[in-house]
PDB file of N, CA and C in Angstrom:
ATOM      1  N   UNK A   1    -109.314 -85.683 -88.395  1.00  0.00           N
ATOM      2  CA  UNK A   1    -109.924 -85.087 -89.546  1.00  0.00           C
ATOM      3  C   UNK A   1    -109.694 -83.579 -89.492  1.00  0.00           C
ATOM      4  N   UNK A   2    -109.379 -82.834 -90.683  1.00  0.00           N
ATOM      5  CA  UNK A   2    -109.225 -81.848 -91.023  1.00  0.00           C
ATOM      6  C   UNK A   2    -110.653 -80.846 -90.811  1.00  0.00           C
ATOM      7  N   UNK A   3    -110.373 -79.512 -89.890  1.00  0.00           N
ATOM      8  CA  UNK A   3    -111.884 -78.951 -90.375  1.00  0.00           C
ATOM      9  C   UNK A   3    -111.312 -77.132 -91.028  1.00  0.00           C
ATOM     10  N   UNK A   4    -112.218 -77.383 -92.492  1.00  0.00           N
ATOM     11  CA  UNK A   4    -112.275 -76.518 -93.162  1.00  0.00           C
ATOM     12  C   UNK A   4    -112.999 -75.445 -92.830  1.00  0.00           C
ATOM     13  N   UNK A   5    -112.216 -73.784 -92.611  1.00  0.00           N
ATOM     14  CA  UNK A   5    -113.216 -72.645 -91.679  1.00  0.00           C
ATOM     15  C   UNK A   5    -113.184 -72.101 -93.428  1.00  0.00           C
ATOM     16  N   UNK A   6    -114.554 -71.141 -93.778  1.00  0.00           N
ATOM     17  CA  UNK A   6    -114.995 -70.341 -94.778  1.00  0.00           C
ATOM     18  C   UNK A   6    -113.285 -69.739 -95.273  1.00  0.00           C
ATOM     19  N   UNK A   7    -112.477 -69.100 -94.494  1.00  0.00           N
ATOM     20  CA  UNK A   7    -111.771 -68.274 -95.413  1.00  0.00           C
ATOM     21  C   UNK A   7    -110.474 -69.710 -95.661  1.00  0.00           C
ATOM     22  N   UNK A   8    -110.841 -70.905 -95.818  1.00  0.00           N
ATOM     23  CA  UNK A   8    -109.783 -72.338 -96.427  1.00  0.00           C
ATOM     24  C   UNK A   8    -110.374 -71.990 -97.712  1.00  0.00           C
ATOM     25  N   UNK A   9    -111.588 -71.922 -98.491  1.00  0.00           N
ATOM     26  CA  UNK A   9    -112.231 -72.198 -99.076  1.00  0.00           C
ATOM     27  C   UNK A   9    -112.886 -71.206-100.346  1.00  0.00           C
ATOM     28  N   UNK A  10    -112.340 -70.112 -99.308  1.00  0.00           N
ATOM     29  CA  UNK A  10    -112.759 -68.497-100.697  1.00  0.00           C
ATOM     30  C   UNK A  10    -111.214 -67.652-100.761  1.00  0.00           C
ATOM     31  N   UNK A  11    -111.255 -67.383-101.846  1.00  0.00           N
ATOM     32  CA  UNK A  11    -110.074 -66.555-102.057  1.00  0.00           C
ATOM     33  C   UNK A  11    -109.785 -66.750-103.835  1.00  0.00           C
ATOM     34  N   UNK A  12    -108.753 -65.899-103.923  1.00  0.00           N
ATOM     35  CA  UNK A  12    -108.194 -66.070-105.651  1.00  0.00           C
ATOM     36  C   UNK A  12    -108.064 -67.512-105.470  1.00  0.00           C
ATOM     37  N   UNK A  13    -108.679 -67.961-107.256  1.00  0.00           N
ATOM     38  CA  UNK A  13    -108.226 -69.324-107.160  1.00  0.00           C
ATOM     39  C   UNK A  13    -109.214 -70.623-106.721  1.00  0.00           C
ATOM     40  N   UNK A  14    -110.133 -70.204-105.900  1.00  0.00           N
ATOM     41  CA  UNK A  14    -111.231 -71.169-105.102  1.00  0.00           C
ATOM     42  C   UNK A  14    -112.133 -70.376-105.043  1.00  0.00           C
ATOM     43  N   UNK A  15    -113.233 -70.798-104.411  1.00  0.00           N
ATOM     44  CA  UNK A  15    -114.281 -70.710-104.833  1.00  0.00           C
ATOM     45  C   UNK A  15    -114.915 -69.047-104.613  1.00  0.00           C
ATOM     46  N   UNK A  16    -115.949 -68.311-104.700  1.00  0.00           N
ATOM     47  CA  UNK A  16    -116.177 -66.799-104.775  1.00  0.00           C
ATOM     48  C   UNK A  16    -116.611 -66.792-103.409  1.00  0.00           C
ATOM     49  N   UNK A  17    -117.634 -67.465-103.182  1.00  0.00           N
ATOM     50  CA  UNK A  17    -117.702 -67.688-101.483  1.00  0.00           C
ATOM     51  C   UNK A  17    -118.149 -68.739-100.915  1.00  0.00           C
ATOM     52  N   UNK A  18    -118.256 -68.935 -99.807  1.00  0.00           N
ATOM     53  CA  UNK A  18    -118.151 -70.288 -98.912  1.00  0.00           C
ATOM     54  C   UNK A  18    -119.482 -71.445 -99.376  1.00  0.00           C
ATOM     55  N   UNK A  19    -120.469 -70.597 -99.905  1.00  0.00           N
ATOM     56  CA  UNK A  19    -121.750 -71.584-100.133  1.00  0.00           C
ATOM     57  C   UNK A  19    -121.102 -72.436-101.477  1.00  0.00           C
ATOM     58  N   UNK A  20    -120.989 -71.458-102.560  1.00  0.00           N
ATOM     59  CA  UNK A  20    -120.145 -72.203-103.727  1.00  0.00           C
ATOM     60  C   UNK A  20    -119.339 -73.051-103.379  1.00  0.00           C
ATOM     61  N   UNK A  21    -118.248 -72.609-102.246  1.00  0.00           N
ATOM     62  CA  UNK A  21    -117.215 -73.758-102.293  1.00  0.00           C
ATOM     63  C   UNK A  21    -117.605 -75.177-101.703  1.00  0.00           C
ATOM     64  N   UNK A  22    -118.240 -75.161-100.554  1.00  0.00           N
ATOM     65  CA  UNK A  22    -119.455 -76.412-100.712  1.00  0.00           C
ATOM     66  C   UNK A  22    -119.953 -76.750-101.292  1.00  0.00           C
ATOM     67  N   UNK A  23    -120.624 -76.395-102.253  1.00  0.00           N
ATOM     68  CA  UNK A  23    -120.917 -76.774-103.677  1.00  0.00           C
ATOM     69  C   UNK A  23    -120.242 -77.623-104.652  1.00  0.00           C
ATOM     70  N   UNK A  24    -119.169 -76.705-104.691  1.00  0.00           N
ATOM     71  CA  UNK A  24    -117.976 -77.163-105.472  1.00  0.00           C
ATOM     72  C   UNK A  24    -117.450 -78.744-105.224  1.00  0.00           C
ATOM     73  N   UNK A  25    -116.978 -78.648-104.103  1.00  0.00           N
ATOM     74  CA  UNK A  25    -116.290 -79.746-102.999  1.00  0.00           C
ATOM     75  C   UNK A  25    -117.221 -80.545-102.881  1.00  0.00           C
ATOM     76  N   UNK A  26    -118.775 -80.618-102.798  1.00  0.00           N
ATOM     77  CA  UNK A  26    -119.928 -82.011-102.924  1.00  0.00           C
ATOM     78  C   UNK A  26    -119.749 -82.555-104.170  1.00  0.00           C
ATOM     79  N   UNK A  27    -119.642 -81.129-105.667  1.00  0.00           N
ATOM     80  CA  UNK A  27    -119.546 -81.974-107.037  1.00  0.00           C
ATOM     81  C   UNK A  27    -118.803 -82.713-106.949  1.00  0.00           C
ATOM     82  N   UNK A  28    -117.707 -82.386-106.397  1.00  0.00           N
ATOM     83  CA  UNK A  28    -116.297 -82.885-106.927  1.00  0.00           C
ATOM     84  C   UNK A  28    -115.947 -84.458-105.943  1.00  0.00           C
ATOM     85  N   UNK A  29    -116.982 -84.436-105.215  1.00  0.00           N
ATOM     86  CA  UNK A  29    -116.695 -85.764-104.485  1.00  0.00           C
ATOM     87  C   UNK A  29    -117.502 -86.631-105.630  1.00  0.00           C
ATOM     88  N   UNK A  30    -118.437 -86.394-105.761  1.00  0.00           N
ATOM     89  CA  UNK A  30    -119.604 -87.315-106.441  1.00  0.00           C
ATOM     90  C   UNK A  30    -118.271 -87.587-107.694  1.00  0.00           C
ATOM     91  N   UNK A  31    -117.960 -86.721-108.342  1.00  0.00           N
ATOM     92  CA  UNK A  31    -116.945 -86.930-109.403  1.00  0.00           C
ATOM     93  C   UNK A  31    -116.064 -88.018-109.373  1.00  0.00           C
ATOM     94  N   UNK A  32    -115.421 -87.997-108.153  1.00  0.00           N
ATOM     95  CA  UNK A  32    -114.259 -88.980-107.409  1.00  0.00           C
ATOM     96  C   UNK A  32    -114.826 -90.081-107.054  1.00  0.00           C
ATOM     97  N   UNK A  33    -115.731 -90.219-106.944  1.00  0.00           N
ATOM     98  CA  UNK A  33    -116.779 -91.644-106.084  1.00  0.00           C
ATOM     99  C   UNK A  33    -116.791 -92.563-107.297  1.00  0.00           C
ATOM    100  N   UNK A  34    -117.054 -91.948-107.891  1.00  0.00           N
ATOM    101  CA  UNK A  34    -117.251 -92.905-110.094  1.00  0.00           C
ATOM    102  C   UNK A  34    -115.797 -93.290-110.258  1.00  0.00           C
ATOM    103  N   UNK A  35    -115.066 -92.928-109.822  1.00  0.00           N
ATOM    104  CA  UNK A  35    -113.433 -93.931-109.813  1.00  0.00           C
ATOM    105  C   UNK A  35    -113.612 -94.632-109.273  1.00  0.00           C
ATOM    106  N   UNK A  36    -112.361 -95.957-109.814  1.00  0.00           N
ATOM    107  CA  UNK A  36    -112.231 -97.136-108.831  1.00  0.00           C
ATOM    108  C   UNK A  36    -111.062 -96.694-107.739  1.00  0.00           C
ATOM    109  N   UNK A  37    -111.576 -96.622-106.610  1.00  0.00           N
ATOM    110  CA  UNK A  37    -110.760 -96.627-105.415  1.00  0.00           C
ATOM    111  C   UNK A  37    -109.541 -98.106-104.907  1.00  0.00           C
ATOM    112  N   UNK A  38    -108.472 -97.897-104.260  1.00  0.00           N
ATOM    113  CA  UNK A  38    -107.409 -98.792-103.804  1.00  0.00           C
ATOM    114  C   UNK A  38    -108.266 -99.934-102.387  1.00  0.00           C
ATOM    115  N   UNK A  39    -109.388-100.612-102.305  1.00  0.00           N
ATOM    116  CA  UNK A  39    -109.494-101.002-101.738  1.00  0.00           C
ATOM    117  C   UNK A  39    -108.740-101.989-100.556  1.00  0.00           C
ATOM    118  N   UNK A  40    -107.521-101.689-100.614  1.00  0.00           N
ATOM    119  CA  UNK A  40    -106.581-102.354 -99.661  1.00  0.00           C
ATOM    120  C   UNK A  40    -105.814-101.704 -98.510  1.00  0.00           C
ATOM    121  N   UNK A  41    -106.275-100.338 -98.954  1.00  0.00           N
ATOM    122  CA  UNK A  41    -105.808 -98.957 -98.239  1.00  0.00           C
ATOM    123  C   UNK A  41    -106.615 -98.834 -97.052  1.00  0.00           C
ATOM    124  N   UNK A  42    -106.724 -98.939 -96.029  1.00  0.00           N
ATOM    125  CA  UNK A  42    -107.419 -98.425 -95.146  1.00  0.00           C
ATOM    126  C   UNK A  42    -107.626 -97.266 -94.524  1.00  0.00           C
ATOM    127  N   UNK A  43    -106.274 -96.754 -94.673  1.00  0.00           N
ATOM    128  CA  UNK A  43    -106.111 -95.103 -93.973  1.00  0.00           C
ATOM    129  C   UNK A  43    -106.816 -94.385 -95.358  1.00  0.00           C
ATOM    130  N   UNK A  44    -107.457 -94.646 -96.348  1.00  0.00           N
ATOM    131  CA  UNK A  44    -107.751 -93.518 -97.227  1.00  0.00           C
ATOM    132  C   UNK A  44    -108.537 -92.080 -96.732  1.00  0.00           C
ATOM    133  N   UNK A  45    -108.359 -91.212 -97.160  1.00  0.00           N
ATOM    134  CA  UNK A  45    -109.353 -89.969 -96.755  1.00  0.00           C
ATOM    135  C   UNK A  45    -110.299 -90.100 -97.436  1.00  0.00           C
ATOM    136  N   UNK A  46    -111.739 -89.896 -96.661  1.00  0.00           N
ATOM    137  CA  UNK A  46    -112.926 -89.577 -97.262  1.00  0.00           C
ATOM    138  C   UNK A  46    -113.024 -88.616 -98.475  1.00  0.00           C
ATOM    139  N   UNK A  47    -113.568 -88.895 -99.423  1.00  0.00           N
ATOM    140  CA  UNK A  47    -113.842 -88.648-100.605  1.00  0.00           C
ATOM    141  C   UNK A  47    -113.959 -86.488-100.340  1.00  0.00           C
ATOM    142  N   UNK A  48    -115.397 -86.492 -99.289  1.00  0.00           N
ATOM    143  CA  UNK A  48    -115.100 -85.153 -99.171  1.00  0.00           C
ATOM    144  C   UNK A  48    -113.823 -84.808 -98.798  1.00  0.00           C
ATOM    145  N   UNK A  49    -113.639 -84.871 -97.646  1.00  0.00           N
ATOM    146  CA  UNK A  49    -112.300 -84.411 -97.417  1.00  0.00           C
ATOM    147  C   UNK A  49    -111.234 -84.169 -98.414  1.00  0.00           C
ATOM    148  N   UNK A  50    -111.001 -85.129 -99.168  1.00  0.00           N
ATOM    149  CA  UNK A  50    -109.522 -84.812-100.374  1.00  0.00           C
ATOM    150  C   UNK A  50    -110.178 -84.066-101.179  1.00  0.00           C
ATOM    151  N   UNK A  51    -111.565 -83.596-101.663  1.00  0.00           N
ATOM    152  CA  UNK A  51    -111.963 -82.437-102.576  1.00  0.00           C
ATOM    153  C   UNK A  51    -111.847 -81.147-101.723  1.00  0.00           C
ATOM    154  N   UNK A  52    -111.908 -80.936-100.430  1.00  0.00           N
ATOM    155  CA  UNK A  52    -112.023 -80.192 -99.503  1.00  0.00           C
ATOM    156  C   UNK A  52    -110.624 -79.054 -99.935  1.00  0.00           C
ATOM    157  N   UNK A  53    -109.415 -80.553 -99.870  1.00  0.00           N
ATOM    158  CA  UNK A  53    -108.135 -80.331 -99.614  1.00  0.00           C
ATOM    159  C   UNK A  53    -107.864 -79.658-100.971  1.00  0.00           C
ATOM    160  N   UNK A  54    -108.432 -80.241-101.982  1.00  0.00           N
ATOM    161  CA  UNK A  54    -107.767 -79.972-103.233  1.00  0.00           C
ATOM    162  C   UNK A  54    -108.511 -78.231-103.872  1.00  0.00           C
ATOM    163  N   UNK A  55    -109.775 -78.397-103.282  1.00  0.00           N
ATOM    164  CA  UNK A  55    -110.107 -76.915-103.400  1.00  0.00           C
ATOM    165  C   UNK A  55    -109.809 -75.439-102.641  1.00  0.00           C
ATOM    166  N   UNK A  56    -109.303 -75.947-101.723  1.00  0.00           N
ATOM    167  CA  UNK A  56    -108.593 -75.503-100.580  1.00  0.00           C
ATOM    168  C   UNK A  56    -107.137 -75.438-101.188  1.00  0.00           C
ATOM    169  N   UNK A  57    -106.101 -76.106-101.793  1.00  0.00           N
ATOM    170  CA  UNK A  57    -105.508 -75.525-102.438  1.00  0.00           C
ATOM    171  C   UNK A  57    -105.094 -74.955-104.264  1.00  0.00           C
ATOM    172  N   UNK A  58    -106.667 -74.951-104.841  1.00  0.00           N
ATOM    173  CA  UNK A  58    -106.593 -74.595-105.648  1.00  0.00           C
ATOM    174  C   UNK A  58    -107.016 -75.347-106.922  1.00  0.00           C
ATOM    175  N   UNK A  59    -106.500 -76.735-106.821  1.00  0.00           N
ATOM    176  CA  UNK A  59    -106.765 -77.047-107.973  1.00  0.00           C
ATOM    177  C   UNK A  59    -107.690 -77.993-108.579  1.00  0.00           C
ATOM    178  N   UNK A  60    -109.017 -77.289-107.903  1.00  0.00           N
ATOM    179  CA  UNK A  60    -109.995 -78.174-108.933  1.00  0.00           C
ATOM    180  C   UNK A  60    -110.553 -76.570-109.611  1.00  0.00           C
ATOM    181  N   UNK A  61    -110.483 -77.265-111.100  1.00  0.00           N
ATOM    182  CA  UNK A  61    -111.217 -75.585-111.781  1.00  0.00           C
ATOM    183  C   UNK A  61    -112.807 -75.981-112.231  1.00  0.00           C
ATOM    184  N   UNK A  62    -113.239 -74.990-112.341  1.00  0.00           N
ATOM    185  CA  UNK A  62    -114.582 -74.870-112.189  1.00  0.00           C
ATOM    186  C   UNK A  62    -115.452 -73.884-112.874  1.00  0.00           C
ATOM    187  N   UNK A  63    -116.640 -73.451-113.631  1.00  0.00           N
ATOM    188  CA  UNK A  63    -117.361 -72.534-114.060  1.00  0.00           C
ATOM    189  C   UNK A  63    -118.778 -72.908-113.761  1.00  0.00           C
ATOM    190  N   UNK A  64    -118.841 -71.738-113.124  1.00  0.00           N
ATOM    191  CA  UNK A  64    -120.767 -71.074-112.605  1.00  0.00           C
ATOM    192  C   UNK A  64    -121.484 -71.208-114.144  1.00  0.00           C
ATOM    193  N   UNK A  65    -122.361 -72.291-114.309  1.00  0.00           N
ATOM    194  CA  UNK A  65    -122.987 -72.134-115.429  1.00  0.00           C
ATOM    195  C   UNK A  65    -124.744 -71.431-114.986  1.00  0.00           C
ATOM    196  N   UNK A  66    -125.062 -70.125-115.937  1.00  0.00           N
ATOM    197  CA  UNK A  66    -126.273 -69.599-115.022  1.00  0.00           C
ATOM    198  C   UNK A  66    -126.948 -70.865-115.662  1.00  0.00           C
ATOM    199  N   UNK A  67    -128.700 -70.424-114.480  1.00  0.00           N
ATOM    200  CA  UNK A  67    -129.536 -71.690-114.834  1.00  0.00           C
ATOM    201  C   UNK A  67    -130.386 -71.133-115.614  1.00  0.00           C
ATOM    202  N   UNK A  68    -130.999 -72.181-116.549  1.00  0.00           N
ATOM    203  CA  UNK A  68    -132.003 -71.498-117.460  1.00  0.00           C
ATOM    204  C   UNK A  68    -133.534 -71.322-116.707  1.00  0.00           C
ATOM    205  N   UNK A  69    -134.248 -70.526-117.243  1.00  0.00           N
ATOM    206  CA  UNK A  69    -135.161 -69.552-116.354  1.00  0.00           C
ATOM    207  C   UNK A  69    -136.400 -70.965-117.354  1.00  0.00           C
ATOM    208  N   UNK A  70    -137.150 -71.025-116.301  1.00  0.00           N
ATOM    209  CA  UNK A  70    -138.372 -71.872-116.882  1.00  0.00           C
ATOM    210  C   UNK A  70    -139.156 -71.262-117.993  1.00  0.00           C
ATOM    211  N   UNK A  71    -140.053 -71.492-118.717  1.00  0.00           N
ATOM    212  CA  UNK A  71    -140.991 -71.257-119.176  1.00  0.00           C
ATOM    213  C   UNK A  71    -142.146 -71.468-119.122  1.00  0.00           C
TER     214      UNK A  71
END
């Protein structure tokens, strides 16, 4: 298994900094999990991991939506 250090994960392109990009990379698994997967595959990579990879090189895009303030 691959291990992702903070500067895989921030830079142009990915995420602003390391908490976001964890962030990012949890959405984006949950995202991938709602597909139907190749169940015949055994070597597949864990769901985190290939969001890891793919944010790590760039291409999952993404926008910080602020949160709305209670009332």
């Amino acid at each position: 298994m691959r291990v992702f250090t903070p500067s895989d994960l921030v830079g142009k392109d990915k995420a602003a900094n390391k908490y976001l990009g964890v962030l990012i990379a949890a959405k984006h698994a949950r995202v991938l999990n709602e597909f139907p997967r190749d169940r015949s595959s055994t070597r597949e990579k864990k769901l985190t991991t290939r969001s890891m990879e793919e944010l790590a090189t760039g291409s999952i895009i993404y926008r910080v939506v602020p949160r709305r303030r209670a009332e």
